[in-house]
Structures are given as structure tokens and as C-alpha cells.
Protein backbone atom coordinates (compact mmCIF):
# COMPACT_ATOMS: atom_id res chain seq x y z
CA UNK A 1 176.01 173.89 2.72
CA UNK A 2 174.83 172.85 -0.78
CA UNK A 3 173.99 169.50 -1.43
CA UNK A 4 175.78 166.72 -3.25
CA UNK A 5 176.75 162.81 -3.48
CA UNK A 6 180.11 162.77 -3.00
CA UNK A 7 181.90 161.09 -0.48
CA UNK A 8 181.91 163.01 2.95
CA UNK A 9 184.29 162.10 5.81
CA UNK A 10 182.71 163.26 9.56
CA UNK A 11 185.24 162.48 12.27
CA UNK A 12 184.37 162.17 15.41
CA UNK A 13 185.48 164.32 18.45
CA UNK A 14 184.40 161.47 20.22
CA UNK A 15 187.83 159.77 19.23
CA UNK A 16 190.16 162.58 19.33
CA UNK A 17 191.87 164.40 22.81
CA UNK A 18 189.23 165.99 25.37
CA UNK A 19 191.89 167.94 26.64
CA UNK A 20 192.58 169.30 23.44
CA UNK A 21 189.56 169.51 21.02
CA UNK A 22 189.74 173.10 19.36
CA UNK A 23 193.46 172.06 18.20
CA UNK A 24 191.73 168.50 17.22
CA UNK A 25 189.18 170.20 15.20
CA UNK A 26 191.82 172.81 13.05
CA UNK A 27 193.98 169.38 12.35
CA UNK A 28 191.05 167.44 11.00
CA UNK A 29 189.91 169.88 8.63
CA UNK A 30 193.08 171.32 7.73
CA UNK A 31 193.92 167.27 6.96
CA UNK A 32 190.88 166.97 4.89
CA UNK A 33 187.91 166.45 6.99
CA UNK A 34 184.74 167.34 5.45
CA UNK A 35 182.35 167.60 8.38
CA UNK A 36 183.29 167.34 12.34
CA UNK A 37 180.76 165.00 14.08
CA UNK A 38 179.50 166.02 17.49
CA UNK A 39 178.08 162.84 19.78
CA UNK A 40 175.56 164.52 22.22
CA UNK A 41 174.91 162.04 24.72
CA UNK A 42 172.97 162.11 28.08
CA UNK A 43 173.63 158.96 30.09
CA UNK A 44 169.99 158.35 29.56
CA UNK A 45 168.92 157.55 26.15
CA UNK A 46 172.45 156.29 25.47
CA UNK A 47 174.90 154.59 28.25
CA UNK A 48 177.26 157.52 28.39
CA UNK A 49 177.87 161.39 29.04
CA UNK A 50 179.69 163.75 26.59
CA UNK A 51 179.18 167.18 25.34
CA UNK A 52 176.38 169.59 26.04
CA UNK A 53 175.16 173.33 23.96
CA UNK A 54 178.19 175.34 26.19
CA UNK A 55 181.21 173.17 24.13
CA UNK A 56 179.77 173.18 21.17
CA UNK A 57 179.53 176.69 21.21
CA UNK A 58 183.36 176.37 22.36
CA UNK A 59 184.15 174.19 19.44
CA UNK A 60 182.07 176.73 16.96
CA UNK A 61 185.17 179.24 16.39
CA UNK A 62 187.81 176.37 15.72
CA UNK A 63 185.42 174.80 13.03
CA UNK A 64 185.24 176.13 9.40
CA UNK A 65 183.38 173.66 7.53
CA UNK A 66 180.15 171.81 9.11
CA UNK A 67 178.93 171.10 11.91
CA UNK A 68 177.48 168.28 12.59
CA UNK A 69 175.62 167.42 15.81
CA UNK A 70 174.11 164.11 16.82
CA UNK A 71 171.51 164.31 19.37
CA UNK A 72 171.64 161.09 20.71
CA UNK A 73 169.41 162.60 24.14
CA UNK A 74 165.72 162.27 25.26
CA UNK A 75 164.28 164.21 25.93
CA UNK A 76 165.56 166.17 22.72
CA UNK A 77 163.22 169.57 21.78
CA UNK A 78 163.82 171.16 24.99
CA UNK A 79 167.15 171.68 24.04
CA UNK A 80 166.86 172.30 20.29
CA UNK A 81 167.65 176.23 20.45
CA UNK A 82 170.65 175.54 22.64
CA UNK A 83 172.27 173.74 19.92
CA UNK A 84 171.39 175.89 17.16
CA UNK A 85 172.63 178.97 19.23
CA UNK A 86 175.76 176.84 19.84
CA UNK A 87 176.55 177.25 15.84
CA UNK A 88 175.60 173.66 14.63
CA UNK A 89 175.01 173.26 11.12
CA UNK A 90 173.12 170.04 11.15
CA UNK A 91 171.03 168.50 14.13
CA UNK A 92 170.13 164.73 14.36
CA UNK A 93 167.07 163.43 16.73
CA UNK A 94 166.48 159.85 16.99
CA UNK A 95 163.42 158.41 16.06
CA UNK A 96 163.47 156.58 19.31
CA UNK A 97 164.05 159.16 21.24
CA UNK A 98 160.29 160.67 21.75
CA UNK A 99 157.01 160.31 20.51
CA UNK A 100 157.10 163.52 18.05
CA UNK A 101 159.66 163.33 15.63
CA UNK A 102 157.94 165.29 13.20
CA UNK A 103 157.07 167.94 15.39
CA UNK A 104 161.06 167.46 16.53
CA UNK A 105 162.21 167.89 12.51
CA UNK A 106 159.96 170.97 12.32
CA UNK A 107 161.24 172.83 15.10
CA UNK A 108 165.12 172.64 13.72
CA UNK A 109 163.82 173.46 10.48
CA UNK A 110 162.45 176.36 12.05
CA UNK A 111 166.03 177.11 13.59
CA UNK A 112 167.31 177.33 10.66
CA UNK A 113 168.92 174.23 10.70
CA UNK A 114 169.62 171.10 8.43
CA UNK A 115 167.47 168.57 9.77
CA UNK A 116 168.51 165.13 10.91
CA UNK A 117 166.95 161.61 11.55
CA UNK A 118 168.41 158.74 13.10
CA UNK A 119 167.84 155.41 13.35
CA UNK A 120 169.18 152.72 15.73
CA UNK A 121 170.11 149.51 14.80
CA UNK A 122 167.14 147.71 16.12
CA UNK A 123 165.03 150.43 14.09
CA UNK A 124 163.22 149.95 10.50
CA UNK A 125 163.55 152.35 7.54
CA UNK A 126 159.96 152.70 7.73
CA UNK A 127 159.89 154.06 10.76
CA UNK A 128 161.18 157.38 8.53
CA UNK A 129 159.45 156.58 5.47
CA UNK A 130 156.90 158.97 6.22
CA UNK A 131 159.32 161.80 7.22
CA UNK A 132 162.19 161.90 3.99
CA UNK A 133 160.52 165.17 2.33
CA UNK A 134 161.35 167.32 5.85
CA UNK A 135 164.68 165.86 6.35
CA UNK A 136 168.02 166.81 5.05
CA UNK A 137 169.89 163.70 6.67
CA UNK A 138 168.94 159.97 7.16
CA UNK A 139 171.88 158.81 10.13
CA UNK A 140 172.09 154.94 9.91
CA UNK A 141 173.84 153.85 12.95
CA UNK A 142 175.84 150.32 12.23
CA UNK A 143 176.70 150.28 16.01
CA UNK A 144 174.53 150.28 19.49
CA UNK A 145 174.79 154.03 20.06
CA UNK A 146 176.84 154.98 23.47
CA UNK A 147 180.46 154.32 22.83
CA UNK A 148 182.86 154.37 20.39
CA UNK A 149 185.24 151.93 19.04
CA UNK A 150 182.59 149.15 18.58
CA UNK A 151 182.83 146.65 15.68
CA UNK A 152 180.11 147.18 12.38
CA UNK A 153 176.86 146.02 12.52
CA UNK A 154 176.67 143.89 8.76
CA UNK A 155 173.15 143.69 8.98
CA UNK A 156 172.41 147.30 8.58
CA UNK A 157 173.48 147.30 5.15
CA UNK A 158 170.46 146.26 3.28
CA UNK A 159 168.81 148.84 5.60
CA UNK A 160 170.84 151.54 3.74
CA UNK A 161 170.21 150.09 1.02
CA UNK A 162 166.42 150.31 1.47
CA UNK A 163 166.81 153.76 2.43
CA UNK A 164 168.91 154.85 -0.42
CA UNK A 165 165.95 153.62 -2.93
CA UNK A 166 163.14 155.36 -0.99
CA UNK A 167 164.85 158.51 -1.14
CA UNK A 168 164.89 158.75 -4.53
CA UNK A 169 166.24 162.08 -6.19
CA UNK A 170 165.24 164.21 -2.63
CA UNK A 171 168.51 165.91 -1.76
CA UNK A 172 169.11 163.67 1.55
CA UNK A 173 172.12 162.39 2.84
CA UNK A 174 172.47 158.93 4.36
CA UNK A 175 175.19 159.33 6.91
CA UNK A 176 176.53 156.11 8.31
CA UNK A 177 177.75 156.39 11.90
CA UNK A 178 179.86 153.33 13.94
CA UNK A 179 182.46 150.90 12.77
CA UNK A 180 183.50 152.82 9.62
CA UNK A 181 186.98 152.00 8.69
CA UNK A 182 188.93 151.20 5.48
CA UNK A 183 186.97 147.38 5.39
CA UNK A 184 183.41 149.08 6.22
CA UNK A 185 183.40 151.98 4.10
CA UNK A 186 183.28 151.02 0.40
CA UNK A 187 180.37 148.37 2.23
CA UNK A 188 178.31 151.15 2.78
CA UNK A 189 179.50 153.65 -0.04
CA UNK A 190 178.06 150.65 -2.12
CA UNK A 191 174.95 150.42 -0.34
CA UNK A 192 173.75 154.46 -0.95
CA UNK A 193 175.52 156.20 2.26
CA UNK A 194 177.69 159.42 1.26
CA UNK A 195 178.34 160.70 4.69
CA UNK A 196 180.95 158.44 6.52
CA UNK A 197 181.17 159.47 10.38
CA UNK A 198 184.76 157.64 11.86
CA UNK A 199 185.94 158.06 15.03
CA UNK A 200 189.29 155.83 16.18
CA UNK A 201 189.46 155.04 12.17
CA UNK A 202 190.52 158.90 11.68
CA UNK A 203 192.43 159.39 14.98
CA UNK A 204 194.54 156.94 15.17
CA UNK A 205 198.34 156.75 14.86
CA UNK A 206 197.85 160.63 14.69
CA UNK A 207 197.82 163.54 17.07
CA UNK A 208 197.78 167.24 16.84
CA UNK A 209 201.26 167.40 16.63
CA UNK A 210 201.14 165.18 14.14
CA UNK A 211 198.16 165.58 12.12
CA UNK A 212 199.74 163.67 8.96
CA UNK A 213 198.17 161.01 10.51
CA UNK A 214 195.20 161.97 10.55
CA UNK A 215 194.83 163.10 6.91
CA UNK A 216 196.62 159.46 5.78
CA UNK A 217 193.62 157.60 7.63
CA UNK A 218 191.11 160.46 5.80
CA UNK A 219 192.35 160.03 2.41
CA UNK A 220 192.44 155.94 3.01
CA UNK A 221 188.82 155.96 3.86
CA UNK A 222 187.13 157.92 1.29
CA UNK A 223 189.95 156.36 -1.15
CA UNK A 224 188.20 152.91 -0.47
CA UNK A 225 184.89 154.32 -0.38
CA UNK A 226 185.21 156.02 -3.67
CA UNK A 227 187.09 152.76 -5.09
CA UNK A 228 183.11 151.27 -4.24
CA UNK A 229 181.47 153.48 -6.35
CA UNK A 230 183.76 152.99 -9.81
């Protein structure tokens, strides 16, 4: 997984058929998907219950590229290994989600693992200021993690902003995760982020057996994100 700038599109399984997500996964890359996003959630830390270690280990074999799994669970090191034995490529703790981030960063490091931080809406960049040399990813969510389909949260722009300055020349992504569609994405392409995680955005008007769809809403997002950056 080596590192660069350039416009990444993440779908989310959230968005795409339950009943179906192996065939969901092959369509998104094969339609240009960079990574496939992975919402872990608990029905603690967030207001709602998805996927646990055992289906992301089931999703592992129908996923080429990255994998990219977004703890959004407290407590979160317990089940660190789990997810790293499942086959993800990146893990992302929140902030929020315990009183030992750092220790939380070290111990997927020590998996083996691209490292993740997220950061809720609510949440300042400085809250990670002090963690950007033992990170590989900054998450910025723009919505009130739980559910998808919510609208974009404007204010967290100048928060990516912010974070894309602090980061300097460190090789770490800022992925932007809720409300990214065609309007939203050259917002936050402007503002620093180069990992764009879309959920009904990419899924709609498609399905598996038609996955054109899916690749015209792909191609339309980083289009206008790109478009952003000149």
C-alpha cells in the first residue's frame, strides 16, 4: 500500500446489498473503487449494529485492493487482533472512543497494520496533534457517526483544513467520511482530504447486475474532486 496524494474513492458496504456483499465488493473495484470502507459499529459507541471480525474475514477473499476498516466501537483494543486476522489493511479507532489512543495506535502498528485516527464532528484537530508521526490516516467524519445517508457537516471543513497544514510532508492521509457526493467532494478535495469514503453517493442507481452504475457515480466523484485541485 504505498503512499500518495491522489484522489482515493472508499465506498461503503454500508450502502450496498447485505444480502449480497462479496458480489458488491468485486463490482466496486472492478468499477474503479480504490479502497472498500468497512463501518464497524457496536450499538454502543455509535447508535447502530453492523459488521463484526467473522465478515470481514468473509469479505477478505472478494477484496483485491484495500481494506479499510473503521472501528467506530468502544471498547476498541480488545478486539484489535480480530480485525487484523480478519485481513484489514487499515484500522481506524476514534479518539473518543477510550482513554488510550496512543497505546490503541501502537498496538495496530504492532499488527502490522496501517494505523487510523478518527475524529467526530464535535472533536478538535488537536485532540490528534500530538499523535500524526504514529498514524498513517487522519478520518474526518463530516457526519454524526451511526448511519448512513446523512447530509455534510460544512463546518468540518476548516477542520480539514487545519489538519492538512499540521501534517505537513508526513505521509498521512486525511480520509473524509459522511455526506460525500459530487457537491461535497471537490469541498473537501480543496480543503487537504485525498481519501473520499461514499456510501449511497457510489451505490446508487446501480446494482450488481448492473455495476455501470456504480463506476458512473465513481468516476463523477473523483472527476469533481480532481476538478478542485486544478
Amino acid at each position: 500500500m504505498p503512499f500518495n496524494r491522489s484522489i482515493k474513492i472508499a465506498p461503503s458496504i454500508l450502502a450496498a446489498d447485505f444480502a449480497n456483499f462479496g458480489a458488491e465488493c468485486r463490482a466496486i473495484e472492478a468499477e474503479g473503487a480504490d479502497w472498500v470502507h468497512v463501518d464497524v459499529m457496536d450499538g454502543h459507541f455509535v447508535p447502530n449494529l453492523t459488521f463484526g471480525p467473522a465478515m470481514c474475514a468473509a469479505l477478505r477473499p472478494h477484496i483485491k485492493g484495500v481494506m479499510d476498516v473503521h472501528l467506530m466501537i468502544a471498547p476498541v483494543d480488545p478486539y484489535l487482533e480480530a480485525f487484523a486476522n480478519a485481513g484489514a489493511d487499515i484500522l481506524t479507532a476514534h479518539v473518543e472512543a477510550g482513554p488510550h489512543i496512543h497505546r490503541t495506535l501502537q498496538a495496530i502498528r504492532g499488527l502490522g497494520k496501517k494505523a487510523g485516527v478518527a475524529l467526530n464532528p464535535g472533536t478538535p484537530v488537536g485532540a490528534v496533534a500530538g499523535l500524526l508521526d504514529m498514524v498513517d490516516l487522519v478520518c474526518v467524519m463530516t457526519v454524526n457517526p451511526g448511519f448512513g445517508g446523512q447530509g455534510f457537516i460544512d463546518s468540518q471543513l476548516p477542520k480539514i483544513a487545519e489538519l492538512r497544514r499540521l501534517i505537513g510532508d508526513r505521509p498521512v492521509h486525511i480520509e473524509v467520511d459522511g455526506g460525500v457526493t459530487v457537491t461535497t467532494a471537490p469541498l473537501v478535495a480543496k480543503a487537504g482530504a485525498d481519501a473520499l469514503v461514499a456510501g449511497s453517493a457510489v451505490f446508487k442507481g446501480g446494482s450488481v447486475a448492473n455495476p455501470g452504475g456504480y463506476g458512473t457515480n465513481i468516476r463523477a466523484i473523483r472527476a469533481a474532486a480532481e476538478a478542485a485541485l486544478g
